[in-house]
C-alpha atoms as a PDB file:
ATOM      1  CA  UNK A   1     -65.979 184.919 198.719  1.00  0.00           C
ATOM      2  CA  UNK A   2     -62.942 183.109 196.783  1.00  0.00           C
ATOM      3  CA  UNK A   3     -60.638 185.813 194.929  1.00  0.00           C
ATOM      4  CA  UNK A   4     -61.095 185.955 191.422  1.00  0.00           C
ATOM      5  CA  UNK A   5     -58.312 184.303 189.127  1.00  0.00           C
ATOM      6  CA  UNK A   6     -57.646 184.206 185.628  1.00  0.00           C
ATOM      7  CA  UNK A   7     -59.215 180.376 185.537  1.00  0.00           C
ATOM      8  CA  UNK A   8     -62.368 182.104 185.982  1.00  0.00           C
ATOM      9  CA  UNK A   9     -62.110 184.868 183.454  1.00  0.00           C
ATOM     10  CA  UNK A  10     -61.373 181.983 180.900  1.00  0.00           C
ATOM     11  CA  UNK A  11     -64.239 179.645 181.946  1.00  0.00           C
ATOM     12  CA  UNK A  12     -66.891 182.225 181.484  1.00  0.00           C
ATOM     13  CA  UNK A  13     -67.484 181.362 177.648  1.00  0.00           C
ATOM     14  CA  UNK A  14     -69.011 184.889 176.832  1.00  0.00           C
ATOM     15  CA  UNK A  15     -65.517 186.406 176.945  1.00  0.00           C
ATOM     16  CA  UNK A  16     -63.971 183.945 175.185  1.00  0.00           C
ATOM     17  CA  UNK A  17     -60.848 184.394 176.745  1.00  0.00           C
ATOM     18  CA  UNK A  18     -58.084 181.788 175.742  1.00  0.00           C
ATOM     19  CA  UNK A  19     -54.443 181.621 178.283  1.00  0.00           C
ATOM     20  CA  UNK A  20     -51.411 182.147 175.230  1.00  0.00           C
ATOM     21  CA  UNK A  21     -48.646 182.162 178.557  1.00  0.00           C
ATOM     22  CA  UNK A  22     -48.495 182.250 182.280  1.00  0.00           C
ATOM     23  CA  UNK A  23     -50.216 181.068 185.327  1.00  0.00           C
ATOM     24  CA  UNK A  24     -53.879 180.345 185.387  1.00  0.00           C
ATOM     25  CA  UNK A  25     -54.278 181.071 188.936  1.00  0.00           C
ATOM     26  CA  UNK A  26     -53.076 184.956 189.005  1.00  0.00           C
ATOM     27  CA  UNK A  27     -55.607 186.465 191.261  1.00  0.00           C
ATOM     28  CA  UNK A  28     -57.534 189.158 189.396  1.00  0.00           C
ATOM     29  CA  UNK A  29     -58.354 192.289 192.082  1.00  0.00           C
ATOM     30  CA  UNK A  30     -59.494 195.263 189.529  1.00  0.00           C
ATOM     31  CA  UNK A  31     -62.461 195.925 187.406  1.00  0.00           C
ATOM     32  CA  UNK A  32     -60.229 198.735 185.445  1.00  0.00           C
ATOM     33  CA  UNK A  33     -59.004 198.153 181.609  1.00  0.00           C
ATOM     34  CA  UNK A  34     -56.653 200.066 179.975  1.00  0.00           C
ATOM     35  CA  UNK A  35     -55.421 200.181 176.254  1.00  0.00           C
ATOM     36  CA  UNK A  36     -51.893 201.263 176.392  1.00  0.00           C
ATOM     37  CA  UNK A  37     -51.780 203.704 173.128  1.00  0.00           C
ATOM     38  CA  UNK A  38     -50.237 206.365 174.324  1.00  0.00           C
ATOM     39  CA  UNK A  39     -47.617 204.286 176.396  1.00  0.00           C
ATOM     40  CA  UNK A  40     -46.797 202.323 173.449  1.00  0.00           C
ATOM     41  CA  UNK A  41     -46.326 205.904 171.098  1.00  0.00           C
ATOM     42  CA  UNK A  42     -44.083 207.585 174.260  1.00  0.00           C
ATOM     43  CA  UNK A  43     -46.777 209.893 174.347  1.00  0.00           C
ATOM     44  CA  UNK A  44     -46.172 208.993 178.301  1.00  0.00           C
ATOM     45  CA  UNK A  45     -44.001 207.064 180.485  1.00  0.00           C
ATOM     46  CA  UNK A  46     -46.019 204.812 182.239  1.00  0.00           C
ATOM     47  CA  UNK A  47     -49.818 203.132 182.592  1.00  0.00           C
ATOM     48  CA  UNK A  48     -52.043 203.982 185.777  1.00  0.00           C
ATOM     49  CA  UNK A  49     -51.368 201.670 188.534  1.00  0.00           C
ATOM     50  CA  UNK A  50     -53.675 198.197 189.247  1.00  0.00           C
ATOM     51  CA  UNK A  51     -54.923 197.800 185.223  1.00  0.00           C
ATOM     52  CA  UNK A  52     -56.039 195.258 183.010  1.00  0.00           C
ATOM     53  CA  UNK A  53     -54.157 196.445 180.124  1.00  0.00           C
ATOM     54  CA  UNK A  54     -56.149 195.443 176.717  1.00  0.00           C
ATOM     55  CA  UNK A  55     -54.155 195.586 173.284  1.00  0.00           C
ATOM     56  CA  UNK A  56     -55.896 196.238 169.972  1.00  0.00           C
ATOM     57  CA  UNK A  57     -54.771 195.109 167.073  1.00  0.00           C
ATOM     58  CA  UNK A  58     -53.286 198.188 166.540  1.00  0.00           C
ATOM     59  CA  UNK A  59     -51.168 197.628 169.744  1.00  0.00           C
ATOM     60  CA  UNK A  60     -50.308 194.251 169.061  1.00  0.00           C
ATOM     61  CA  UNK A  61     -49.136 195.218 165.934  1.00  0.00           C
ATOM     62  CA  UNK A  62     -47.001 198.148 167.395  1.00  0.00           C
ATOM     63  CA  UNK A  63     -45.625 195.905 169.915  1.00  0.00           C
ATOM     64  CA  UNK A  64     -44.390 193.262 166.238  1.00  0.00           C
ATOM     65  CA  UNK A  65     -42.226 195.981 165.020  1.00  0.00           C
ATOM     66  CA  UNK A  66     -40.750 197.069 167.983  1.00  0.00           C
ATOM     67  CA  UNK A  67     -37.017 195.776 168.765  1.00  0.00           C
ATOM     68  CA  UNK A  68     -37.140 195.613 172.352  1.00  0.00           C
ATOM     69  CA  UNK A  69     -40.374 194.192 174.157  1.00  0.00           C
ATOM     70  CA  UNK A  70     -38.345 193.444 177.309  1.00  0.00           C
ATOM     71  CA  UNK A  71     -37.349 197.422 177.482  1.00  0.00           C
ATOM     72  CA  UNK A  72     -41.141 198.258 177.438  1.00  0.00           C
ATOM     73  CA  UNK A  73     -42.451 195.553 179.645  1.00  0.00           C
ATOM     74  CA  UNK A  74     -39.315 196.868 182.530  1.00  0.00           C
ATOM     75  CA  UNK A  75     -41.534 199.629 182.351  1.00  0.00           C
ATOM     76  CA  UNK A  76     -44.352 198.155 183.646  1.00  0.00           C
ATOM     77  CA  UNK A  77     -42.846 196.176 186.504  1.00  0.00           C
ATOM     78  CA  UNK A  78     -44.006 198.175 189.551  1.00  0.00           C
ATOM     79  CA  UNK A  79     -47.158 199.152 187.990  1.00  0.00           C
ATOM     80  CA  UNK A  80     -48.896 195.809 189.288  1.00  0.00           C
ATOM     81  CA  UNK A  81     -50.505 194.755 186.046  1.00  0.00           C
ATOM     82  CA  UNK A  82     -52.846 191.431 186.720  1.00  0.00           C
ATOM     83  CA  UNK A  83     -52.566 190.374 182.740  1.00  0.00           C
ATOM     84  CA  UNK A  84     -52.794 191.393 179.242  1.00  0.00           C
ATOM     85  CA  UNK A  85     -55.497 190.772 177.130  1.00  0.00           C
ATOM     86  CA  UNK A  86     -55.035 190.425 173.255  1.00  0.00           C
ATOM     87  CA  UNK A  87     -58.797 191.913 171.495  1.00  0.00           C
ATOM     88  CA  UNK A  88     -59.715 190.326 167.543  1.00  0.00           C
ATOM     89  CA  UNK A  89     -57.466 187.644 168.020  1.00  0.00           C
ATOM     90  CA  UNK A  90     -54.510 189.120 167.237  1.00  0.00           C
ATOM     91  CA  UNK A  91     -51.791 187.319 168.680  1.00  0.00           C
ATOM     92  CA  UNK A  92     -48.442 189.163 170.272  1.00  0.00           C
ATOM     93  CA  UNK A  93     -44.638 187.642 169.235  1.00  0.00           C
ATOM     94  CA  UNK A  94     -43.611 184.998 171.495  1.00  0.00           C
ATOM     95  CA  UNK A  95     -40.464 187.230 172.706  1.00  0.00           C
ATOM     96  CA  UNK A  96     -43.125 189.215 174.048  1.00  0.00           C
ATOM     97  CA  UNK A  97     -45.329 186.557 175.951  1.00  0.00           C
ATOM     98  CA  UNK A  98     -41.488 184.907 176.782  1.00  0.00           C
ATOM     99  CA  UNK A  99     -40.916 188.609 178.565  1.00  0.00           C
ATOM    100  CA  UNK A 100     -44.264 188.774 180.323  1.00  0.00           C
ATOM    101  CA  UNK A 101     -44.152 185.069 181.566  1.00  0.00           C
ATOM    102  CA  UNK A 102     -40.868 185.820 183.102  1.00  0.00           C
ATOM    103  CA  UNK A 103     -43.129 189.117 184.595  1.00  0.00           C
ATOM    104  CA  UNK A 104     -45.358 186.380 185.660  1.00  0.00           C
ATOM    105  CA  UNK A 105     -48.489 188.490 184.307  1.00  0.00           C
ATOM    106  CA  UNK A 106     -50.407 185.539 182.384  1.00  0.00           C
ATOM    107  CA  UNK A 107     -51.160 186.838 178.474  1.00  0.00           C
ATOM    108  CA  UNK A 108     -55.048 186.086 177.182  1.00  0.00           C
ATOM    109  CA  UNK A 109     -56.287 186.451 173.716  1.00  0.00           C
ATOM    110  CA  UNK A 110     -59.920 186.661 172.534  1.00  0.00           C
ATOM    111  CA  UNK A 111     -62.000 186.725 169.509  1.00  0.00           C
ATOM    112  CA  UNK A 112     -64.064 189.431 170.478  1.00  0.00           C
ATOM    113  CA  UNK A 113     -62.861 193.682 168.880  1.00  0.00           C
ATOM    114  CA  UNK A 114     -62.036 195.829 171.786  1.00  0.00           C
ATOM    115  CA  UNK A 115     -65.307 197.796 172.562  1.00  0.00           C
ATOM    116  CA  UNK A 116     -67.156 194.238 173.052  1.00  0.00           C
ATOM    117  CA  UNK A 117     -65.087 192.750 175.566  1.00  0.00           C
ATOM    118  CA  UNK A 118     -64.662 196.105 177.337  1.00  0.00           C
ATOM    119  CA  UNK A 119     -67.955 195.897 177.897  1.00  0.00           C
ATOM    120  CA  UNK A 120     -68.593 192.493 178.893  1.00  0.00           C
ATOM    121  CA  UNK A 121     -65.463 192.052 181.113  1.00  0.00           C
ATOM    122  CA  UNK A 122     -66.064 194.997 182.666  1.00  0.00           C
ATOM    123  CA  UNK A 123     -69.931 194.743 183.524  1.00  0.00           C
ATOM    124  CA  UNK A 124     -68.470 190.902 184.915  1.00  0.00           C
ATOM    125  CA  UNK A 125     -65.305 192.149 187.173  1.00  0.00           C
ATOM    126  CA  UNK A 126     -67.511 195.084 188.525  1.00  0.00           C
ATOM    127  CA  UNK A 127     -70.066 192.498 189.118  1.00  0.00           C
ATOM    128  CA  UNK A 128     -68.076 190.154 191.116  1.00  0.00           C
ATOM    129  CA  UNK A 129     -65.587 192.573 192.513  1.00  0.00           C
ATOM    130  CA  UNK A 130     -68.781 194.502 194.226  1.00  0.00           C
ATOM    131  CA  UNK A 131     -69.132 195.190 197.667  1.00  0.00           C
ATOM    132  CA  UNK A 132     -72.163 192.574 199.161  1.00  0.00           C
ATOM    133  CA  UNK A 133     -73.782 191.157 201.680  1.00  0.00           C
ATOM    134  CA  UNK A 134     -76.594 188.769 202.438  1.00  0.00           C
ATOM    135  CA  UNK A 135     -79.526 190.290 204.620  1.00  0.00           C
ATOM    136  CA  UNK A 136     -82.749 189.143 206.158  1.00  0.00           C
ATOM    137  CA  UNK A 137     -85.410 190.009 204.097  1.00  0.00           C
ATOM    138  CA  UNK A 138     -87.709 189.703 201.007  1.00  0.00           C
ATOM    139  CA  UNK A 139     -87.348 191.194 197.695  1.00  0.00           C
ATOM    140  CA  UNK A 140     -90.030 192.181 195.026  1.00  0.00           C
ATOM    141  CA  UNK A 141     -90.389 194.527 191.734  1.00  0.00           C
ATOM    142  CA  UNK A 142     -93.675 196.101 192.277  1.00  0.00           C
ATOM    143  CA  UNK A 143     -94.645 198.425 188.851  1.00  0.00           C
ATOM    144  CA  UNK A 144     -90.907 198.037 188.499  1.00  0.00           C
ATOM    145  CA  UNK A 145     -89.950 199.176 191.818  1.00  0.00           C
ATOM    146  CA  UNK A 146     -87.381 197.249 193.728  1.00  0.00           C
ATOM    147  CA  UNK A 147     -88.804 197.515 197.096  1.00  0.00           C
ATOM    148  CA  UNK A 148     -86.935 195.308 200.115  1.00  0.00           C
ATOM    149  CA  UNK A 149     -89.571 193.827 202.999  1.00  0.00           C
ATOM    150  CA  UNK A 150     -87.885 193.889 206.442  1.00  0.00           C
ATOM    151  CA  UNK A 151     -88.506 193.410 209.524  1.00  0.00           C
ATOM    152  CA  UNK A 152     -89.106 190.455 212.673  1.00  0.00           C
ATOM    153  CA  UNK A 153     -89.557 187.489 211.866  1.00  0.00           C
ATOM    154  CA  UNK A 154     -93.216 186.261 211.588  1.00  0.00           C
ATOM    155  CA  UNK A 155     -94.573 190.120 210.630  1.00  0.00           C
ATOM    156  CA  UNK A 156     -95.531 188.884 207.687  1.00  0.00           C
ATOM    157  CA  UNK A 157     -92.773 190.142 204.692  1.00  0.00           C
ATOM    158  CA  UNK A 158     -93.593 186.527 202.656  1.00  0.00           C
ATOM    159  CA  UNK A 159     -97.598 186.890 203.228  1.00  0.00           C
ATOM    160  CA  UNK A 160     -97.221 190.250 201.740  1.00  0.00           C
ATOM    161  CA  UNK A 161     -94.779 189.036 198.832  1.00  0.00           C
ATOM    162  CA  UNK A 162     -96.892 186.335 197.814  1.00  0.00           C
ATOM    163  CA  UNK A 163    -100.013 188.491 197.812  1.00  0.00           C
ATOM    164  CA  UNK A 164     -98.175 191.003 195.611  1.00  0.00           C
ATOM    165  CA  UNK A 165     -97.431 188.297 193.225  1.00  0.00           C
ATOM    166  CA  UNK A 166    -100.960 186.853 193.253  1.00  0.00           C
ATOM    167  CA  UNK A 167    -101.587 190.436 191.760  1.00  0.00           C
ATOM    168  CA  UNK A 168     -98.944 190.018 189.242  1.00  0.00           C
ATOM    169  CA  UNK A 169     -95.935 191.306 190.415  1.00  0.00           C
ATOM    170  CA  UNK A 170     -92.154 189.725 190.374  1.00  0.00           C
ATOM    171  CA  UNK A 171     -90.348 187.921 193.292  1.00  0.00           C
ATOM    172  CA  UNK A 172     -86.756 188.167 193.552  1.00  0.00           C
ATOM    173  CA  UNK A 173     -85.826 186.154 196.720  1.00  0.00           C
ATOM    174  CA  UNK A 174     -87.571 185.617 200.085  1.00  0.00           C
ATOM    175  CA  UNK A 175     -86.107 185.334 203.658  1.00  0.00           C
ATOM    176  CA  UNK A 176     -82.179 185.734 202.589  1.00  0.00           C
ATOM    177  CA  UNK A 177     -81.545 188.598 199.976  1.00  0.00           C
ATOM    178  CA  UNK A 178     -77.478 188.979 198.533  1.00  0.00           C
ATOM    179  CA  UNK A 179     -77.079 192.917 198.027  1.00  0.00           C
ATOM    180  CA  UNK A 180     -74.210 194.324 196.066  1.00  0.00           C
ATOM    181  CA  UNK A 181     -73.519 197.548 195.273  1.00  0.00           C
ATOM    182  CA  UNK A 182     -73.077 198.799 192.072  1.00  0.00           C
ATOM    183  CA  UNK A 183     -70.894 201.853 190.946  1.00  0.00           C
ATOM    184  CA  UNK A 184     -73.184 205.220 190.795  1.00  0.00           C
ATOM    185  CA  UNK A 185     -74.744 204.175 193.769  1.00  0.00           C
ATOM    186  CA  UNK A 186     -76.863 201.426 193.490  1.00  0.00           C
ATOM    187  CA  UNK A 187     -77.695 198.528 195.311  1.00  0.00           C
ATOM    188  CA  UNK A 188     -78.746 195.621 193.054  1.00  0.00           C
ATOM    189  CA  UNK A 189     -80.545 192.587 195.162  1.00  0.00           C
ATOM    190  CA  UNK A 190     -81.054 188.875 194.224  1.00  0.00           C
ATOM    191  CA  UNK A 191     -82.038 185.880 196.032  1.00  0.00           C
ATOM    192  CA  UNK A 192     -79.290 184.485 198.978  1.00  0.00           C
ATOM    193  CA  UNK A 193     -80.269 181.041 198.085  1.00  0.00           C
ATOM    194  CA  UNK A 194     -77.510 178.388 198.334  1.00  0.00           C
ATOM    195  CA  UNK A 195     -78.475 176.986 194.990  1.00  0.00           C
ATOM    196  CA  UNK A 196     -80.266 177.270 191.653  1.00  0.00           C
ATOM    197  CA  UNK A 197     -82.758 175.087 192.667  1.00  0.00           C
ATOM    198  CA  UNK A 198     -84.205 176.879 195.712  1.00  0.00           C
ATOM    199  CA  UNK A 199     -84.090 180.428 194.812  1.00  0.00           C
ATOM    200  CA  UNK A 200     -87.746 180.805 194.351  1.00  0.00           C
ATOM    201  CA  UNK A 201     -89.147 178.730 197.410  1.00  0.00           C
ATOM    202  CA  UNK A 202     -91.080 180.948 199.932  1.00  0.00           C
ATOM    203  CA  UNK A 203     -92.036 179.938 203.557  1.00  0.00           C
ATOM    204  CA  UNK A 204     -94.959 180.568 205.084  1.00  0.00           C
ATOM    205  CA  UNK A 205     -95.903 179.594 208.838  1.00  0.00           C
ATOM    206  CA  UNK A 206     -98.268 177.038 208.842  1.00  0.00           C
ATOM    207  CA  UNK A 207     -98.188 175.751 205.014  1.00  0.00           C
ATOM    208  CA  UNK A 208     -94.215 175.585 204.625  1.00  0.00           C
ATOM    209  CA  UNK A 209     -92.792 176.161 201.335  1.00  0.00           C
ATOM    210  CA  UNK A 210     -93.840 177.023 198.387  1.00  0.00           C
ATOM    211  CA  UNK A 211     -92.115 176.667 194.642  1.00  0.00           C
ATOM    212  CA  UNK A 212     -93.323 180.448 193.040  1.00  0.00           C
ATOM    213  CA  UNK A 213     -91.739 180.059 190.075  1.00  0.00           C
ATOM    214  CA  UNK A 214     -93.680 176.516 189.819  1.00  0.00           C
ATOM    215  CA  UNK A 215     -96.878 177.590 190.939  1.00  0.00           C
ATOM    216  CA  UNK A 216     -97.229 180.825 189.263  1.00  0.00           C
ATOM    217  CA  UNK A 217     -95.058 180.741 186.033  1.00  0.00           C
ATOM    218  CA  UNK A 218     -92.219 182.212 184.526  1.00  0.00           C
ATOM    219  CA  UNK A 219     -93.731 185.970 184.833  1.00  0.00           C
ATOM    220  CA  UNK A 220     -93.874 185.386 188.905  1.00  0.00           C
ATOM    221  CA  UNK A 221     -90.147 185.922 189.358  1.00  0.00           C
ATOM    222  CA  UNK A 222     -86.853 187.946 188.489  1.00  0.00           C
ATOM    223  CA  UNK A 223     -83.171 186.651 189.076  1.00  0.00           C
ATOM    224  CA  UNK A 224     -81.869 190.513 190.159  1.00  0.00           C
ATOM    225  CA  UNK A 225     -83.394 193.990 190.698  1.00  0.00           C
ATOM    226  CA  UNK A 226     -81.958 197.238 191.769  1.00  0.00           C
ATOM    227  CA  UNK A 227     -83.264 198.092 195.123  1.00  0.00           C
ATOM    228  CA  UNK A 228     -84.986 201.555 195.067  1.00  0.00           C
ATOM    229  CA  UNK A 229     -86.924 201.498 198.224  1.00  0.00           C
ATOM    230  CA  UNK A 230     -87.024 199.428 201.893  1.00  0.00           C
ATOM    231  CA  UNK A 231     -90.058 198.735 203.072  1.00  0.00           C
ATOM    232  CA  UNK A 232     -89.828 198.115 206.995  1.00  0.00           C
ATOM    233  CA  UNK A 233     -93.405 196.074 208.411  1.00  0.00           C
ATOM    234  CA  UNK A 234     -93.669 196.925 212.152  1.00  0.00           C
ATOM    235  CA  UNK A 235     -96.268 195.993 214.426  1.00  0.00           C
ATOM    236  CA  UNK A 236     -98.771 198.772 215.387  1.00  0.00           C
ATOM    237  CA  UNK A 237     -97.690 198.962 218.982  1.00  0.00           C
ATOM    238  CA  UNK A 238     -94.293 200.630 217.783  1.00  0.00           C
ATOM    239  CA  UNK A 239     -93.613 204.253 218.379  1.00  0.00           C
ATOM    240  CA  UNK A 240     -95.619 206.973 216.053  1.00  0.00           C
ATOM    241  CA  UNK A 241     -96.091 206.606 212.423  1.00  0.00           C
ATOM    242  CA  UNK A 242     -95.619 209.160 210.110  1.00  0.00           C
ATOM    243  CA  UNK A 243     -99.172 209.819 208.699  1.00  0.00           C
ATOM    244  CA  UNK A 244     -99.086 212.665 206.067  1.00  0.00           C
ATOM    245  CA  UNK A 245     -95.628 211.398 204.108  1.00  0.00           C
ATOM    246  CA  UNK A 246     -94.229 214.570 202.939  1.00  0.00           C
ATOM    247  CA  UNK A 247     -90.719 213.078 202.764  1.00  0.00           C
ATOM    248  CA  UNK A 248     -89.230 209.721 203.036  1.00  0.00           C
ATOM    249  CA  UNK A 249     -86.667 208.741 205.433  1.00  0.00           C
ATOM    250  CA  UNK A 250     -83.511 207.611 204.496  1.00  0.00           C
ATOM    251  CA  UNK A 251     -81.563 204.025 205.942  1.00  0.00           C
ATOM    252  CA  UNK A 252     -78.019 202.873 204.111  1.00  0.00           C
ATOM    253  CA  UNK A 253     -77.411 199.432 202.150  1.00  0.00           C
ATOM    254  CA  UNK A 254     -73.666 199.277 202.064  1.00  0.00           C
ATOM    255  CA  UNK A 255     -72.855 202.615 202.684  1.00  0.00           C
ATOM    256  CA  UNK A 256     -75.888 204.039 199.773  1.00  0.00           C
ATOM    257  CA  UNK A 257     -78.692 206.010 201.062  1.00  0.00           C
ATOM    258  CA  UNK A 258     -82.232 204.378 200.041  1.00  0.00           C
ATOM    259  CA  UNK A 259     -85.705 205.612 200.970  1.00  0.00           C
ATOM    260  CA  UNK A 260     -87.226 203.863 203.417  1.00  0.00           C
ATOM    261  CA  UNK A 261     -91.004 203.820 204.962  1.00  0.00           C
ATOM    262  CA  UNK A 262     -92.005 202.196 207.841  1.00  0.00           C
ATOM    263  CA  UNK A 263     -95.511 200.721 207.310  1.00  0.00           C
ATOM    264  CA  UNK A 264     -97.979 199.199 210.616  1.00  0.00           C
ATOM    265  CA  UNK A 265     -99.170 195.940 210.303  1.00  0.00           C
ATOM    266  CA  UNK A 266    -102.858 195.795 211.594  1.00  0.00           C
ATOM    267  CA  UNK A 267    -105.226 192.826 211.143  1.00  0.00           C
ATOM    268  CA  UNK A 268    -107.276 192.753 208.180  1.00  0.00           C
ATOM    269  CA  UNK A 269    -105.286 195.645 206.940  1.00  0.00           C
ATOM    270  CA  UNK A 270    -104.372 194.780 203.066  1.00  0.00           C
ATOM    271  CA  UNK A 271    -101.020 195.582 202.922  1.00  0.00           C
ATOM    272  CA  UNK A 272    -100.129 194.862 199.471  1.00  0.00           C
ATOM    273  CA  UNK A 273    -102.155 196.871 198.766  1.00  0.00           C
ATOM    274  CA  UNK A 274    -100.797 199.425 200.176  1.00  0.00           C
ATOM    275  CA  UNK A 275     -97.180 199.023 198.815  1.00  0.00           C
ATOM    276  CA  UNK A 276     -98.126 199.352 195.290  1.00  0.00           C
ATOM    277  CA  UNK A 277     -99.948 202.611 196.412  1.00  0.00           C
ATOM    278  CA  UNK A 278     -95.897 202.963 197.588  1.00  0.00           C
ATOM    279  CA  UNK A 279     -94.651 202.287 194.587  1.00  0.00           C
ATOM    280  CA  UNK A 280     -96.811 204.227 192.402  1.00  0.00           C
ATOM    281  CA  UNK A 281     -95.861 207.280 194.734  1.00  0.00           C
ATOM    282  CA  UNK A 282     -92.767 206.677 194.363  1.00  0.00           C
ATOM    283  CA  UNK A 283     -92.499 206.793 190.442  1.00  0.00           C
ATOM    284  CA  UNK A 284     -94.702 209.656 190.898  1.00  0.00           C
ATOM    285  CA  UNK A 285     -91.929 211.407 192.711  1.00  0.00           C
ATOM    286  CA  UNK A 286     -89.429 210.298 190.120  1.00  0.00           C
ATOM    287  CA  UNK A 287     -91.514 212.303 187.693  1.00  0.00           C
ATOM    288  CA  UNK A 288     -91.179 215.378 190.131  1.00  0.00           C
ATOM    289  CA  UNK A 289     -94.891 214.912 190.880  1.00  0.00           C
ATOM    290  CA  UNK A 290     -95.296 215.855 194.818  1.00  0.00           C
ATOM    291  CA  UNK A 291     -99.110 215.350 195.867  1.00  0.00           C
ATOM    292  CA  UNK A 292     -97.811 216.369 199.233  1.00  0.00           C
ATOM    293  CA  UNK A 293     -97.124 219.662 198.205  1.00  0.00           C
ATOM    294  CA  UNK A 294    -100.562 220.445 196.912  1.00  0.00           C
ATOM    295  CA  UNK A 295    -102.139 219.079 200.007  1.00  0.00           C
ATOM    296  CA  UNK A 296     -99.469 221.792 201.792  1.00  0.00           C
ATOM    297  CA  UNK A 297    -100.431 224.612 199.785  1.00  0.00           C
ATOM    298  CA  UNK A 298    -104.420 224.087 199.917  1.00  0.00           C
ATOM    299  CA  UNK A 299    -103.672 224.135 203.621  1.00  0.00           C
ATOM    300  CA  UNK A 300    -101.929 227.361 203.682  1.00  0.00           C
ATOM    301  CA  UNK A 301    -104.190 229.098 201.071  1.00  0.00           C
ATOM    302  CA  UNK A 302    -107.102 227.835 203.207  1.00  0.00           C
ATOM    303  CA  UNK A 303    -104.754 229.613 206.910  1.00  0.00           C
ATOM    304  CA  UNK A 304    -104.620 232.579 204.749  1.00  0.00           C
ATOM    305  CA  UNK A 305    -107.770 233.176 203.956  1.00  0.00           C
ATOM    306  CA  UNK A 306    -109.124 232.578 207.493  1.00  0.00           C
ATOM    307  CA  UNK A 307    -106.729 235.361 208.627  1.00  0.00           C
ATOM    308  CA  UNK A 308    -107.925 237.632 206.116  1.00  0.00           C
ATOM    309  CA  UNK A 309    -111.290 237.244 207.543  1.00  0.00           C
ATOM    310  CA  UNK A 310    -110.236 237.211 211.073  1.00  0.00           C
ATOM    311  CA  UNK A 311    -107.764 240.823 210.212  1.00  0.00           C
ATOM    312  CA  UNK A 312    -110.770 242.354 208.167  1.00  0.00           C
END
C-alpha cells in the first residue's frame, strides 16, 4: 500500500481540508490528534511525540497574541509533528505558517468545529493506517453475523454463500476477502476485488460468474462487516469432528483471536442451513445463553441419580 500524504487528506471532500502552507506530499504515518491547550498555556513543556496537532479557535487565537511563534514552534522540532490542522476556519498569522513552512510541517485549515473532524479524520487515518491483508475466502452477514467461509478450493464456500443469500442474507466478497484490523480488536472484512465494478461477482464451477448485487438487489450485499466468526468447510474424510460443541475453538486474523468451527461437507447435507443454526448460536452465546450447559447438567443430574440407585 502507498503511504498516506497530506494530498490525500485534502482530496477526501468530507474533511474539507484546505493546504494554507507547505508541502502537499508530507507523508502522514499516525492516526493520533492532539489539541495543544495546555502546551500553548505552559501548563507543560512539550506535546506527545508522532501527533496531528489540531488548533481550535481558541488556540489559533492564543497563538495571534503571542509575540514569538518561532520560540513555540523550536519547541516542537524533535517532536515529529506530520502537520497542523486549523478547526472552524480560523486561520493562524502568516509569521506563524512562515515558521512552520520553514519546519516543513504543511499547515491545513477546515470548516468543520473540532469534535467533527476529530471524528471523521480519525475514523479515516485509523482506517487506512490499519493493519490488513487479503485472504482466500468468502464473506457473509448471516442474522448479522460476520462469518468468514474457508477452506480448499472447490469445497464449496460460494455454493454455500449464494444459498445463504437466496435465503436473504448479505454478501460481502467471495474468493478474495481484504481484512483489517481495527483498534479494540476487531477484524473488519470487505471484498479484495481490484475494482468497484467486480466486487460482487461470485464464481461457481460449472456456471462461471455471477453479478449478486444484479441478480438479487441492493439488500443481497454489504461493502464491509466485522468478522465475528470463521467458518472452515472440510471434507468428511478429515480427522474427528467435534460433535457436542461445548466451546468454540479459537484461530487468529492478524494477530486477534476469532471463534472458529470446522463444519463436514457431506452430499446432500444443507449446509446453509446449518450456518445460520451457527449464527443464531452464536448470538445466543452473546446473550450468555449456553444450551450446552443444560444438556451438561441434565447429564450429570441423570449420573447422579443412577448412583443413588446403584449406592441405595
Amino acid at each position: 500500500m502507498d503511504p498516506l500524504r497530506v494530498k490525500d487528506l485534502i482530496e477526501k471532500d468530507f474533511l474539507k481540508l484546505r493546504l494554507l502552507t507547505g508541502r502537499d506530499d508530507k507523508i502522514i504515518f499516525t492516526t493520533e490528534i492532539y489539541i495543544p491547550g495546555l502546551f500553548l498555556s505552559g501548563k507543560i513543556n512539550n506535546v506527545p511525540d508522532n501527533v496531528i496537532l489540531l488548533f481550535t479557535p481558541i488556540e489559533c487565537r492564543f497563538i495571534g497574541k503571542m509575540r514569538s511563534q518561532r520560540k513555540l514552534l523550536g519547541k516542537l522540532k524533535d517532536r515529529h509533528i506530520p502537520v497542523f490542522i486549523f478547526s472552524d476556519d480560523c486561520s493562524p498569522p502568516e509569521r506563524f505558517k512562515k515558521v512552520a513552512d520553514e519546519m516543513d510541517i504543511p499547515v491545513l485549515i477546515t470548516s468543520h468545529n473540532s469534535t467533527r473532524i476529530t471524528l471523521l479524520l480519525g475514523d479515516y487515518l485509523r482506517f487506512i493506517l490499519a493493519r490488513r491483508q487479503k485472504i482466500h475466502g468468502t464473506l457473509v452477514d448471516v442474522f448479522g453475523v460476520g462469518i468468514l467461509f474457508k477452506g480448499e478450493s472447490g469445497v464449496g464456500k460460494s455454493e454455500c454463500a449464494l444459498d445463504l443469500v437466496r435465503k436473504g442474507h448479505r454478501l460481502v466478497g467471495d474468493d478474495f476477502i481484504e481484512i483489517i484490523a481495527y483498534p479494540e480488536g476487531k477484524i473488519l472484512g470487505r471484498s479484495g476485488a481490484p475494482s468497484s465494478e467486480t466486487r460482487f461477482l461470485m464464481e461457481l464451477r460449472g456456471v462461471g460468474f455471477i453479478d449478486i448485487l444484479k441478480s438479487y438487489g441492493v439488500a443481497s450485499v454489504e461493502e464491509t462487516k466485522f468478522v465475528d466468526m470463521v467458518v472452515e468447510l472440510k471434507s468428511v474424510e478429515d480427522r474427528p469432528f467435534d460433535r457436542l460443541g461445548f466451546e468454540f475453538e479459537k484461530t487468529e486474523l492478524l494477530g486477534v483471536e476469532i471463534p472458529y468451527v470446522r463444519l463436514p461437507v457431506i452430499p446432500g447435507k444443507n449446509i446453509s442451513t446449518v450456518v445460520e443454526s451457527l449464527a443464531l448460536k452464536y448470538l445466543i452465546r452473546r446473550m450468555g445463553s449456553r444450551p450446552e450447559k443444560l444438556i451438561e447438567e441434565i447429564f450429570i443430574d441423570r449420573l447422579k441419580g443412577k448412583d443413588d440407585k446403584e449406592t441405595s
